[in-house]
N, C-alpha and C. Protein backbone atom coordinates (compact mmCIF):
# COMPACT_ATOMS: atom_id res chain seq x y z
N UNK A 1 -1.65 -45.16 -12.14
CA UNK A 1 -2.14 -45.04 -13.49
C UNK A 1 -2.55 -43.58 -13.73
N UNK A 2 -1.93 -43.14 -14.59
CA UNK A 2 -2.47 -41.73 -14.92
C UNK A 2 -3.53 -41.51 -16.17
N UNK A 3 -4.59 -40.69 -15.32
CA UNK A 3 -5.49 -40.90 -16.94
C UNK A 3 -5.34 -39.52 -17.48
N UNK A 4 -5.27 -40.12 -18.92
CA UNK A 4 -5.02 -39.08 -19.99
C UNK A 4 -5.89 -37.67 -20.43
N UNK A 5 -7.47 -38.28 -19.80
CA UNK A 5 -8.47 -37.36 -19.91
C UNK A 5 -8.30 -36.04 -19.10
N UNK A 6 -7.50 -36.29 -17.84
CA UNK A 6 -7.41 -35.35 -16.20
C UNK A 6 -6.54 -34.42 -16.81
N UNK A 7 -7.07 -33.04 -16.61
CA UNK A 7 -5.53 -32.24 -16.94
C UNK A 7 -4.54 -32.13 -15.69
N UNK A 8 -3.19 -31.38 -15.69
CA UNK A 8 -2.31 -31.79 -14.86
C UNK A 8 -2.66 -30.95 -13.80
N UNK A 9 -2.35 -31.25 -12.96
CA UNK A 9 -2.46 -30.90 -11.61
C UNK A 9 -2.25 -29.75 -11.05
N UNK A 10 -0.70 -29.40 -11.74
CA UNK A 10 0.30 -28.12 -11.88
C UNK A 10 0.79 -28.37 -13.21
N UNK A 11 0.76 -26.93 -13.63
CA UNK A 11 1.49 -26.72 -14.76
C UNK A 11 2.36 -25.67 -14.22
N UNK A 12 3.23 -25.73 -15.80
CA UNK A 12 4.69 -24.57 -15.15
C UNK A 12 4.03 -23.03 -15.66
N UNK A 13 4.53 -22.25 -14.23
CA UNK A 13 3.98 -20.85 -14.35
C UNK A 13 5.27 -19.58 -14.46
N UNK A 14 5.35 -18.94 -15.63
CA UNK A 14 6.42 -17.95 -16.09
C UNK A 14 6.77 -17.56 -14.63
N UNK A 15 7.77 -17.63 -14.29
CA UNK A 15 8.62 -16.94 -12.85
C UNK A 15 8.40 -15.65 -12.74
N UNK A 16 8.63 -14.93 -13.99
CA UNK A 16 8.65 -13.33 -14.14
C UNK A 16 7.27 -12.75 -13.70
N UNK A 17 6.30 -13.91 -13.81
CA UNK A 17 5.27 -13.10 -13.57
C UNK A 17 4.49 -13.77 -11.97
N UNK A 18 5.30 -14.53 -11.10
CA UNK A 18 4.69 -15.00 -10.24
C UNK A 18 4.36 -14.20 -9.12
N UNK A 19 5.21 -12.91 -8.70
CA UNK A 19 4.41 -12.07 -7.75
C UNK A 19 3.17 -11.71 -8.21
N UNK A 20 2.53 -11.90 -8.65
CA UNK A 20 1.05 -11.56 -9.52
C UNK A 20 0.23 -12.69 -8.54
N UNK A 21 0.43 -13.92 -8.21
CA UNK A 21 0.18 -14.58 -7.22
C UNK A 21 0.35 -14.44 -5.63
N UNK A 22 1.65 -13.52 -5.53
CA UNK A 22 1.73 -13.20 -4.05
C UNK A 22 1.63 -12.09 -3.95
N UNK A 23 0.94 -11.04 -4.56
CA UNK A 23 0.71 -9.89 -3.80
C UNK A 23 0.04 -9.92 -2.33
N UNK A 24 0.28 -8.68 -2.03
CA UNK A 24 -0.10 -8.69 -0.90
C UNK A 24 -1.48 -7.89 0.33
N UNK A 25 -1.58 -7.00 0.39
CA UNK A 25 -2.39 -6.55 1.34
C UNK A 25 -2.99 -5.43 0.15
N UNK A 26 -3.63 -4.62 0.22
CA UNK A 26 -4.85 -3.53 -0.29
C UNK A 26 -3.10 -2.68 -1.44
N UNK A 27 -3.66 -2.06 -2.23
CA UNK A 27 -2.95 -1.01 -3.17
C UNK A 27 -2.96 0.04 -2.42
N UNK A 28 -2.09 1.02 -1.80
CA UNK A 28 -1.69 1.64 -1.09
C UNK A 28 -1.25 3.04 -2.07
N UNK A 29 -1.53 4.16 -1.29
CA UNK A 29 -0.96 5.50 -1.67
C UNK A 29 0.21 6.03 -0.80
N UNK A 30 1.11 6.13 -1.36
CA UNK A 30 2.46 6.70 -0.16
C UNK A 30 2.26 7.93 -0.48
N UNK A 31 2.10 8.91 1.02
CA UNK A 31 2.45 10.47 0.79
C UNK A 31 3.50 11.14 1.65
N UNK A 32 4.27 11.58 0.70
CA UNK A 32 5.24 12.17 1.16
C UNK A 32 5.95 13.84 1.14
N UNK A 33 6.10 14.06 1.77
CA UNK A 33 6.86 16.06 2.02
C UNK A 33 8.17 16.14 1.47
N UNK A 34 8.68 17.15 0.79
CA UNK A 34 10.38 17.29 1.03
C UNK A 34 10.43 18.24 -0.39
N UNK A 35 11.33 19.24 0.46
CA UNK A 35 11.55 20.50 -0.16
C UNK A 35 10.12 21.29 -0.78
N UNK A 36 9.16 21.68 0.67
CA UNK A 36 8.24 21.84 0.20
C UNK A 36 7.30 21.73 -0.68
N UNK A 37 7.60 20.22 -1.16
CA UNK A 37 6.15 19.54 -2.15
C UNK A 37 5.46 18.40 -1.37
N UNK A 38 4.81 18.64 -1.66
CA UNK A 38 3.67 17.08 -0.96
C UNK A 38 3.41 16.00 -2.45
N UNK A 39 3.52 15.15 -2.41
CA UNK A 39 3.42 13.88 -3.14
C UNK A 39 2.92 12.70 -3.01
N UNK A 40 2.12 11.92 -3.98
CA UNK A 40 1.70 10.97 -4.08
C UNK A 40 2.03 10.03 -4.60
N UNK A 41 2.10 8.26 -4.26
CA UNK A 41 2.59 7.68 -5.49
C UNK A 41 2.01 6.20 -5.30
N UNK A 42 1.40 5.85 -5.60
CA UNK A 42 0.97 4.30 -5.82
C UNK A 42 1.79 3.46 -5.45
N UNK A 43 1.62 2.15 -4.60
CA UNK A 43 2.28 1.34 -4.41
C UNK A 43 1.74 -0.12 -4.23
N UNK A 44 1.92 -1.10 -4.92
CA UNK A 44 1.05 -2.32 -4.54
C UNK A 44 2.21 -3.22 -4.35
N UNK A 45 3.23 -2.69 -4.17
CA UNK A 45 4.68 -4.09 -3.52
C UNK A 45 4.77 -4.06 -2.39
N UNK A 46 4.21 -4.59 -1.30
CA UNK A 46 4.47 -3.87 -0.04
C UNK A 46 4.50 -5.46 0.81
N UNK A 47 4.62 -5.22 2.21
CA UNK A 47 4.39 -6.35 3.01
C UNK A 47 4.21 -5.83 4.47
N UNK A 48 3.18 -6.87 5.24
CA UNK A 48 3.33 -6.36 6.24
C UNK A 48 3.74 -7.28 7.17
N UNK A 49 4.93 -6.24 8.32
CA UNK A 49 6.12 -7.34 8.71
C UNK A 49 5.35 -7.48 10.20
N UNK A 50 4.79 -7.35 11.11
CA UNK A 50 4.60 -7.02 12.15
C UNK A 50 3.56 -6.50 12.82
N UNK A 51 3.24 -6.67 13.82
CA UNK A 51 1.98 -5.86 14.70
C UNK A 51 2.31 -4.80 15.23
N UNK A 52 3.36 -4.16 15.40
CA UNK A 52 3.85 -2.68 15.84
C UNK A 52 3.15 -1.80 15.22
N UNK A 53 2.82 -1.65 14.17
CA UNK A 53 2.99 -2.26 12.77
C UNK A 53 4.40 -1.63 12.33
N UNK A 54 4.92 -2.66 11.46
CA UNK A 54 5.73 -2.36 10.43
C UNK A 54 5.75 -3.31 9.28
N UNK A 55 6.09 -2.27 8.50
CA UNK A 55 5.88 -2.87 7.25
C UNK A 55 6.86 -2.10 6.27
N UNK A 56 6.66 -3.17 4.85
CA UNK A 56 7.92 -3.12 3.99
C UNK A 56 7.46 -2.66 2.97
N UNK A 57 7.83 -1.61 1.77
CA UNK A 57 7.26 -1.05 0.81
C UNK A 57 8.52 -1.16 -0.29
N UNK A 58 8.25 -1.09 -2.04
CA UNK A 58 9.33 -0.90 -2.39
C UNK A 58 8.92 0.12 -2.83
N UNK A 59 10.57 0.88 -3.49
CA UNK A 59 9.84 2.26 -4.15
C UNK A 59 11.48 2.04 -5.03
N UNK A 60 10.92 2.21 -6.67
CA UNK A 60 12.32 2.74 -7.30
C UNK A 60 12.79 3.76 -7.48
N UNK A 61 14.14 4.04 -7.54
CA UNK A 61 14.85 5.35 -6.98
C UNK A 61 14.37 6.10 -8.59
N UNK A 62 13.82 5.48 -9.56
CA UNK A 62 13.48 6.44 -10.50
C UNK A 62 11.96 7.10 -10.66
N UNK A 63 11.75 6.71 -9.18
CA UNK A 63 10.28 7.14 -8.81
C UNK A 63 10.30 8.98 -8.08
N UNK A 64 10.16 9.52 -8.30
CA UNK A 64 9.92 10.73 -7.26
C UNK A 64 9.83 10.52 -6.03
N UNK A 65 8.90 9.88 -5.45
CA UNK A 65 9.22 9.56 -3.99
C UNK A 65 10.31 8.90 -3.30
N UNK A 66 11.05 8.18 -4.22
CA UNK A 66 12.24 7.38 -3.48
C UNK A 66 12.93 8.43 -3.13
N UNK A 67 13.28 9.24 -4.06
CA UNK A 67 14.19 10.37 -2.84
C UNK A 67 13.47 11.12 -1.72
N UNK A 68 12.49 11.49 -1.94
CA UNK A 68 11.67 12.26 -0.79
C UNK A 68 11.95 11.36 0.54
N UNK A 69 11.60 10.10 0.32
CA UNK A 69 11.66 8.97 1.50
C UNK A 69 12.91 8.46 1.93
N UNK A 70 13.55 8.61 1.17
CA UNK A 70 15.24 8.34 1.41
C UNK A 70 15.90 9.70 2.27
N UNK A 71 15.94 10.56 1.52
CA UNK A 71 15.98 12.06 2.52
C UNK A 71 15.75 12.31 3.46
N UNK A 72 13.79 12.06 3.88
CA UNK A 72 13.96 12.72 5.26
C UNK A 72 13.29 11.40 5.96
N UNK A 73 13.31 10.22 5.29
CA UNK A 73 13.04 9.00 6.25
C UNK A 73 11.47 9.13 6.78
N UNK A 74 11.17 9.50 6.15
CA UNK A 74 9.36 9.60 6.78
C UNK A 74 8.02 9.55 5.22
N UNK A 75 6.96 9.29 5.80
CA UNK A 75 5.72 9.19 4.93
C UNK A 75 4.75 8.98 5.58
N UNK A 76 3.21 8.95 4.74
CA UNK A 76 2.30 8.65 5.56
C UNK A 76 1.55 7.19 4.19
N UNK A 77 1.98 6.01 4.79
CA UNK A 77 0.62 5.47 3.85
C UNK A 77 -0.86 5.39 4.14
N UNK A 78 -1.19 5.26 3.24
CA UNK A 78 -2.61 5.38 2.96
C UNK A 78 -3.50 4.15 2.18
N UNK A 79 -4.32 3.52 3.09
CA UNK A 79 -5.55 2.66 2.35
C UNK A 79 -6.69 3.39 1.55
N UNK A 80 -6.81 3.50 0.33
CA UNK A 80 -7.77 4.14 -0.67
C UNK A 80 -8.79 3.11 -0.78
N UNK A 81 -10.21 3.90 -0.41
CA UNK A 81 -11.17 2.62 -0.73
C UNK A 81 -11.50 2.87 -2.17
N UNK A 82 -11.75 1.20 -2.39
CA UNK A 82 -12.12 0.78 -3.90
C UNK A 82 -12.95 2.06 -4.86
N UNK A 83 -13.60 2.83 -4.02
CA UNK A 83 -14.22 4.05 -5.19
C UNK A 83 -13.15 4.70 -5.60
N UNK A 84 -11.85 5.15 -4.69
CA UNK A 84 -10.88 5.86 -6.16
C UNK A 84 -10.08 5.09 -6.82
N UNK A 85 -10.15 3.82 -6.93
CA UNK A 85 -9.35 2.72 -7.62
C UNK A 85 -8.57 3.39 -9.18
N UNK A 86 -9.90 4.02 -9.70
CA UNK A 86 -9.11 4.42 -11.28
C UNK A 86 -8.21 5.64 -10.42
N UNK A 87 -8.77 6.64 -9.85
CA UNK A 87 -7.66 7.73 -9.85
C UNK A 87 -6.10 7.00 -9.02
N UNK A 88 -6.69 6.24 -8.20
CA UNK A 88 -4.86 5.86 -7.55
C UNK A 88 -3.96 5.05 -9.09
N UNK A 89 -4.63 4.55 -9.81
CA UNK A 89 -3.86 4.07 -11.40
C UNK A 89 -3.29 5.52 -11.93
N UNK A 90 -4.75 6.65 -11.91
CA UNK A 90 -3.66 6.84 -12.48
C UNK A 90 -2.82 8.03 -11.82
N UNK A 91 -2.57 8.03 -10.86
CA UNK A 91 -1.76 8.46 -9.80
C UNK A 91 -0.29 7.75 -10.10
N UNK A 92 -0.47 6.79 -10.04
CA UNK A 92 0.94 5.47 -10.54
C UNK A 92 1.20 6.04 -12.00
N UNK A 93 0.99 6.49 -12.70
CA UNK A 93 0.98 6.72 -13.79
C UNK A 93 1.48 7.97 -14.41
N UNK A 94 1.93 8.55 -13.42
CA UNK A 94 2.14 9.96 -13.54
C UNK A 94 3.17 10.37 -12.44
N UNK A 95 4.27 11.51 -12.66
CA UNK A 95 5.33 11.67 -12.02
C UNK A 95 5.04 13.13 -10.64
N UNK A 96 5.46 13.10 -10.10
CA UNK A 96 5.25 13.96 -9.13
C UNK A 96 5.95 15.21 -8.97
N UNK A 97 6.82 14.80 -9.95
CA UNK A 97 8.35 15.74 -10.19
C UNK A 97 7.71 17.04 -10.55
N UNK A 98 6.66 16.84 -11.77
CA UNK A 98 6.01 17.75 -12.37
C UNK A 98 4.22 18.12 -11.99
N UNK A 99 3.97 17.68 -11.46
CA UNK A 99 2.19 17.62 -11.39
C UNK A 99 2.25 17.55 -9.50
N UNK A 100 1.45 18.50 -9.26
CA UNK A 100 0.75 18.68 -7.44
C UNK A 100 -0.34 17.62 -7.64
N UNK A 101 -0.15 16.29 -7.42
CA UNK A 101 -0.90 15.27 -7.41
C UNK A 101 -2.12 15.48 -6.23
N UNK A 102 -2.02 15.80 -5.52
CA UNK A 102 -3.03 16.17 -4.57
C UNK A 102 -4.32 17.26 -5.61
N UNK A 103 -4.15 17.92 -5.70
CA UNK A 103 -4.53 19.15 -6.56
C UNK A 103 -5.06 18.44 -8.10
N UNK A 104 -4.32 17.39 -8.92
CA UNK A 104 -4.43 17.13 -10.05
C UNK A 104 -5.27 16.08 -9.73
N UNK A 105 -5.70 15.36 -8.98
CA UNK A 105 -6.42 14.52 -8.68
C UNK A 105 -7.95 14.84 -7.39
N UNK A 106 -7.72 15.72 -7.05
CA UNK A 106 -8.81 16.34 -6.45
C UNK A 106 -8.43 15.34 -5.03
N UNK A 107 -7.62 15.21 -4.37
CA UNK A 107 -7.54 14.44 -2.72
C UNK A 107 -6.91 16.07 -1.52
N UNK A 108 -7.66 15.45 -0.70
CA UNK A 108 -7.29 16.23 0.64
C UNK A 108 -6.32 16.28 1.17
N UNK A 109 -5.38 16.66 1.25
CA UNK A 109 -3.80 16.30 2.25
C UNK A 109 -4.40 17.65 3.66
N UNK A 110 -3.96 16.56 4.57
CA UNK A 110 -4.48 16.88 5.59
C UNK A 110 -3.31 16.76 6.65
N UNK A 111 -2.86 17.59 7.72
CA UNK A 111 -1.80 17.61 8.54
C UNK A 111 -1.91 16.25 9.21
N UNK A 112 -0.66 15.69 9.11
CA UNK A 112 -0.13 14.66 10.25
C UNK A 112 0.49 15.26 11.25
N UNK A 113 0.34 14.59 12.38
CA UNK A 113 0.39 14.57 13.83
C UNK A 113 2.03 14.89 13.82
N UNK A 114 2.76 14.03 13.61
CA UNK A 114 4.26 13.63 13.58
C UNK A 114 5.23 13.52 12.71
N UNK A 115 5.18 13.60 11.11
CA UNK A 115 5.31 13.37 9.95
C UNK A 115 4.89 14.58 9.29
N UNK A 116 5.85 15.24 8.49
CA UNK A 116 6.02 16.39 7.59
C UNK A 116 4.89 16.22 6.15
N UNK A 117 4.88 14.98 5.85
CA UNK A 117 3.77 14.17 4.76
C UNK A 117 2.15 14.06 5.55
N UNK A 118 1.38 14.52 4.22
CA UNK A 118 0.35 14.75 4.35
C UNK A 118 -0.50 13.71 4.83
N UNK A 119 -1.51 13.57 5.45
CA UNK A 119 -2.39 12.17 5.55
C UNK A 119 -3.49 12.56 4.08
N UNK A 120 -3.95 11.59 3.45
CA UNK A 120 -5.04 11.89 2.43
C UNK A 120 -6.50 11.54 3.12
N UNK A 121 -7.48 12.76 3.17
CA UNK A 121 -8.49 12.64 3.46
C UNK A 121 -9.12 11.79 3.20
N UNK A 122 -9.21 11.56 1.83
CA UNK A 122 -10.54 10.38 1.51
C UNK A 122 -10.27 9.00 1.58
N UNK A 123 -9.35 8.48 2.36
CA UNK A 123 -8.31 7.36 2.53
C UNK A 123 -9.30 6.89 3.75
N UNK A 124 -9.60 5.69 3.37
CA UNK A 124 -9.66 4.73 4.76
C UNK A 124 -9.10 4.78 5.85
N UNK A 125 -7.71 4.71 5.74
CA UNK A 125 -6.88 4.64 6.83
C UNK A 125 -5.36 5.22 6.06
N UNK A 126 -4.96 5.81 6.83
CA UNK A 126 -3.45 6.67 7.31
C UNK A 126 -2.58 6.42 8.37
N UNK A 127 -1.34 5.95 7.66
CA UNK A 127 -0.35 5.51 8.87
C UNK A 127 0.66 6.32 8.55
N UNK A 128 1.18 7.36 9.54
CA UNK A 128 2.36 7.95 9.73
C UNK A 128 3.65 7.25 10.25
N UNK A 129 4.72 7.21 9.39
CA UNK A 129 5.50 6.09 9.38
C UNK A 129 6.92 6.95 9.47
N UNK A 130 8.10 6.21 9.69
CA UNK A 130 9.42 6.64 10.01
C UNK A 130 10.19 5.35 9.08
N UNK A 131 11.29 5.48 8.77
CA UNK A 131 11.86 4.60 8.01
C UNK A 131 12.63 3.96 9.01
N UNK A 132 12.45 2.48 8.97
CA UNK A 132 13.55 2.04 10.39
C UNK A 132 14.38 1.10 10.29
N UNK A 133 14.32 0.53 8.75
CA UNK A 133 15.24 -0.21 8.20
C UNK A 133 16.22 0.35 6.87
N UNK A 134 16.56 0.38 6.42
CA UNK A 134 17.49 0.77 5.23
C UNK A 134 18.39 -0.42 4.56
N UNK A 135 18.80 -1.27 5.22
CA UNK A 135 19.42 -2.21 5.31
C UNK A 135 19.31 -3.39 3.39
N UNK A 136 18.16 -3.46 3.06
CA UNK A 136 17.28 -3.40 2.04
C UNK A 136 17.01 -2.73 0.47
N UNK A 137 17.66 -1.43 1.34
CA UNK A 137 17.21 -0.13 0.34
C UNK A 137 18.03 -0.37 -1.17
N UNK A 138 19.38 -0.58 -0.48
CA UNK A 138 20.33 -0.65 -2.25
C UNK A 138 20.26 -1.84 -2.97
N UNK A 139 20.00 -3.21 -2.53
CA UNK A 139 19.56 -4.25 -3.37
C UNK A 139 18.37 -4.05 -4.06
N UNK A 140 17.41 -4.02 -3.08
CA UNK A 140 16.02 -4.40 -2.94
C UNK A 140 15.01 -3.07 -3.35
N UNK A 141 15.57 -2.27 -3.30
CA UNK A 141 14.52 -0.57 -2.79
C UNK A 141 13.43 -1.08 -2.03
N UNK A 142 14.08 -1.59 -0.81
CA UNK A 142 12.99 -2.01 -0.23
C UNK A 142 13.01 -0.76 1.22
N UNK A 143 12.34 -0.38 1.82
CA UNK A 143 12.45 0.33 2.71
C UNK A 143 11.26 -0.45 3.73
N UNK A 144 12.01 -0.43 4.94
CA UNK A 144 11.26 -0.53 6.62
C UNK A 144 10.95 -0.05 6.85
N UNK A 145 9.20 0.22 7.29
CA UNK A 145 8.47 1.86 7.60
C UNK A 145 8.08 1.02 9.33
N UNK A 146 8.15 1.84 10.00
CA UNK A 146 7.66 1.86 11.34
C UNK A 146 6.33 2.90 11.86
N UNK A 147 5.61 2.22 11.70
CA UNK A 147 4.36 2.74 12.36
C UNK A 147 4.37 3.91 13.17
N UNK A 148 3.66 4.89 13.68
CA UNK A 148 3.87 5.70 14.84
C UNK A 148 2.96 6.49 15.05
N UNK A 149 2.10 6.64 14.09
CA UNK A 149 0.54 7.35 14.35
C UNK A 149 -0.12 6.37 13.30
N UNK A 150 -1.42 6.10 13.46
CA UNK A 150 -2.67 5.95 12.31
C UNK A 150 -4.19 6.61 13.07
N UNK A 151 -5.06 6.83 11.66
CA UNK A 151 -5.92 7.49 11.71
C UNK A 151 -7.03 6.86 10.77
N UNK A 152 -8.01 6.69 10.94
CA UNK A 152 -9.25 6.11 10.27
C UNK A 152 -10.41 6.96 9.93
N UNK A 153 -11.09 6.76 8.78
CA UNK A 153 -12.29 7.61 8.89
C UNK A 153 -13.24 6.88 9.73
N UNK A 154 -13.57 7.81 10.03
CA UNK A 154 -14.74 6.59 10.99
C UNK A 154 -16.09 6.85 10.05
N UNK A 155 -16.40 7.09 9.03
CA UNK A 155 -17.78 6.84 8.56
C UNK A 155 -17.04 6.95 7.12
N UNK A 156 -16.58 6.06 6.44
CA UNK A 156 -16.36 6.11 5.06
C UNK A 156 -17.51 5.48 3.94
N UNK A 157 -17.68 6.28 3.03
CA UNK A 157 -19.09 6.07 2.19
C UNK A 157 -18.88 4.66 1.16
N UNK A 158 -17.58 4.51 1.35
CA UNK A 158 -17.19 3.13 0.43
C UNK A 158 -16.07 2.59 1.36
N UNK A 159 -16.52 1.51 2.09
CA UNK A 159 -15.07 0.78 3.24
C UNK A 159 -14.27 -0.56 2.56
N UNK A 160 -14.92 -0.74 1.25
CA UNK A 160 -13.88 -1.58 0.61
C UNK A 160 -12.65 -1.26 -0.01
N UNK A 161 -11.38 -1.92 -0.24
CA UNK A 161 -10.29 -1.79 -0.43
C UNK A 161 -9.86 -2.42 -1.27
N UNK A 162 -9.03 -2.25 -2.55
CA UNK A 162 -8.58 -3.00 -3.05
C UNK A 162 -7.36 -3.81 -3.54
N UNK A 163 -6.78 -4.62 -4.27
CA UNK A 163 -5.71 -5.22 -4.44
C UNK A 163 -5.32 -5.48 -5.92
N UNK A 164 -4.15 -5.35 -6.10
CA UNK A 164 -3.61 -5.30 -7.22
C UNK A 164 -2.95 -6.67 -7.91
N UNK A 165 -3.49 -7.58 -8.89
CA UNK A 165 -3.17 -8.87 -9.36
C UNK A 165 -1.82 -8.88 -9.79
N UNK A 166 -1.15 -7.32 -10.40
CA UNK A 166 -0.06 -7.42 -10.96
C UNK A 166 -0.02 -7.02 -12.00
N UNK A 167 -1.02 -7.52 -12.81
CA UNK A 167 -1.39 -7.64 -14.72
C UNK A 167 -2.19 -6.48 -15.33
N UNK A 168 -2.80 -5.63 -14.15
CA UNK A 168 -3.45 -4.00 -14.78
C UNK A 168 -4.49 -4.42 -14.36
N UNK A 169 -5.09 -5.42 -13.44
CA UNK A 169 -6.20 -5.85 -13.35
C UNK A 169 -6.49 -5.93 -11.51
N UNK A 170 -7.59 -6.10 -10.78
CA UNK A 170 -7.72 -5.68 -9.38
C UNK A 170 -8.77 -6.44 -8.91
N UNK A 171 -8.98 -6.79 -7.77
CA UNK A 171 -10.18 -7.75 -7.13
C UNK A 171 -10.38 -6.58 -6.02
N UNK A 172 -11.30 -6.58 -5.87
CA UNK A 172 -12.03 -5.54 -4.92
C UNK A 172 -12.34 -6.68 -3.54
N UNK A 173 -12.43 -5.70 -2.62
CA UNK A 173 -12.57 -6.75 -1.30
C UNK A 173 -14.20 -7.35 -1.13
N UNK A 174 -14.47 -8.24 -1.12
CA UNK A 174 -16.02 -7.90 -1.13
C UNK A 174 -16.68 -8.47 0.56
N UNK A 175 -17.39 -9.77 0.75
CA UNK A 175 -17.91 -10.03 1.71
C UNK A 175 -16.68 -10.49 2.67
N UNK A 176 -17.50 -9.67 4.54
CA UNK A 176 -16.71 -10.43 5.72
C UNK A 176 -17.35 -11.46 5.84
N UNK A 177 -16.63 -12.25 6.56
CA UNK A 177 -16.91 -13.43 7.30
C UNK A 177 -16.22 -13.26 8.84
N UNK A 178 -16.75 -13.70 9.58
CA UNK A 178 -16.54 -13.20 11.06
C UNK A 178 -16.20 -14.71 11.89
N UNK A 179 -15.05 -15.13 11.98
CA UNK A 179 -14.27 -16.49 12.89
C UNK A 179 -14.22 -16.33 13.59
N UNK A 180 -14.14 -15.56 14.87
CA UNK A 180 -13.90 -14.82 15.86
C UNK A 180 -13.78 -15.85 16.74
N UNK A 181 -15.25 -16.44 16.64
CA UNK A 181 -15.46 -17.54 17.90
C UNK A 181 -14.32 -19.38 17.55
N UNK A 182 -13.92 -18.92 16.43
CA UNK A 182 -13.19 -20.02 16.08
C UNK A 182 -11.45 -19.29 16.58
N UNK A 183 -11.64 -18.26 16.71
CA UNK A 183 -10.04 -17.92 17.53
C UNK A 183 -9.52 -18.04 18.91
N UNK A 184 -9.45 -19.32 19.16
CA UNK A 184 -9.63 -19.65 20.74
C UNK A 184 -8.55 -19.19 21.52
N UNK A 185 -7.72 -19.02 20.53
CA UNK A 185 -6.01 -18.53 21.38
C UNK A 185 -6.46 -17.23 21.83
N UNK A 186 -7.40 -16.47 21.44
CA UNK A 186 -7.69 -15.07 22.05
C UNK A 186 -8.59 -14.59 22.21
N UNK A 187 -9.53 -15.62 22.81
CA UNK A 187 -11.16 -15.76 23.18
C UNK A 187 -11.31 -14.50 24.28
N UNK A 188 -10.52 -14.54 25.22
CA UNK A 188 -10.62 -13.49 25.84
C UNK A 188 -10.23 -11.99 25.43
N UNK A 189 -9.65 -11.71 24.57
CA UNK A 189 -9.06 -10.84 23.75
C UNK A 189 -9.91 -9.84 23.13
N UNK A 190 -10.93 -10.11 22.52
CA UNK A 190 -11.65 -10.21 21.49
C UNK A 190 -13.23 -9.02 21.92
């Protein structure tokens, strides 16, 4: 018996807009080198494939960075904590072709270890990456980044991170919760 009062359970949700439901991990800054510019560019399509780490980013080829990253196969991403949330928007928002985004936005590019692309200072965390898939790239602009250095601040004044809904809108990370002792597969691990 279905009662009429209950609303439905599921309703139908526009397709076009359902990655807005599966995003994925923190809004990310890709920085990248080539032909002596350093560049920035927002990214919240990403995935992460692996504990090596590797992970999957898209980038469209009418982006500035898709060629930088296509070219010389390298970048550094970057976790931005939730205090520069407006400047990484509007970082996305703006082309690299024309503007020293580092400089126009007041961020640190700071030498990587292994990688021609800058690490960004005020970044949580920095992963110097190599491209190791391509396979992706002409359907999808999806590119395979392979891990190969990361770097952390170790005293950051804001350690939250945030995530992108899809819609211009963002949830900030807020309270841990600590399972640890509920992870028995790696009690010793730990």
């Amino acid at each position: 018996m279905n009662d009429a009062s209950k609303p439905p359970l599921q309703v139908e949700f526009p397709l076009n807009r359902a990655f807005t439901f599966v995003e994925s991990g923190p809004v990310l800054l890709v920085s990248t080198r080539h032909k002596d510019k350093s560049n920035l560019m927002t990214v919240s399509c990403h995935a992460s494939m692996g504990f090596e780490p590797t992970l999957g980013v898209a980038l469209g080829p009418w982006n500035f960075s898709y060629a930088a990253l296509a070219e010389t196969g390298e970048c550094v991403v970057a976790v931005p904590p939730a205090s520069l949330m407006e400047k990484v928007v509007d970082i996305g928002n703006c082309s690299g072709e024309t503007l020293d985004k580092f400089s126009a936005f007041g961020l640190t590019p700071l030498p990587a270890a292994l990688v021609a692309a800058p690490l960004v200072g005020e970044c949580l965390y920095n992963l110097e990456c190599r491209v190791e898939n391509r396979a992706l790239v002409r359907d999808y602009h999806f590119f395979v980044l392979r891990g190969i250095r990361a770097w952390s601040d170790p005293a950051p004044e804001d350690s939250r991170s945030f995530h992108a809904v899809g819609d211009g809108t963002f949830i900030i990370d807020g309270e841990t919760v600590n399972l640890r002792r509920r992870m028995t597969k790696w009690q010793g691990c730990i």
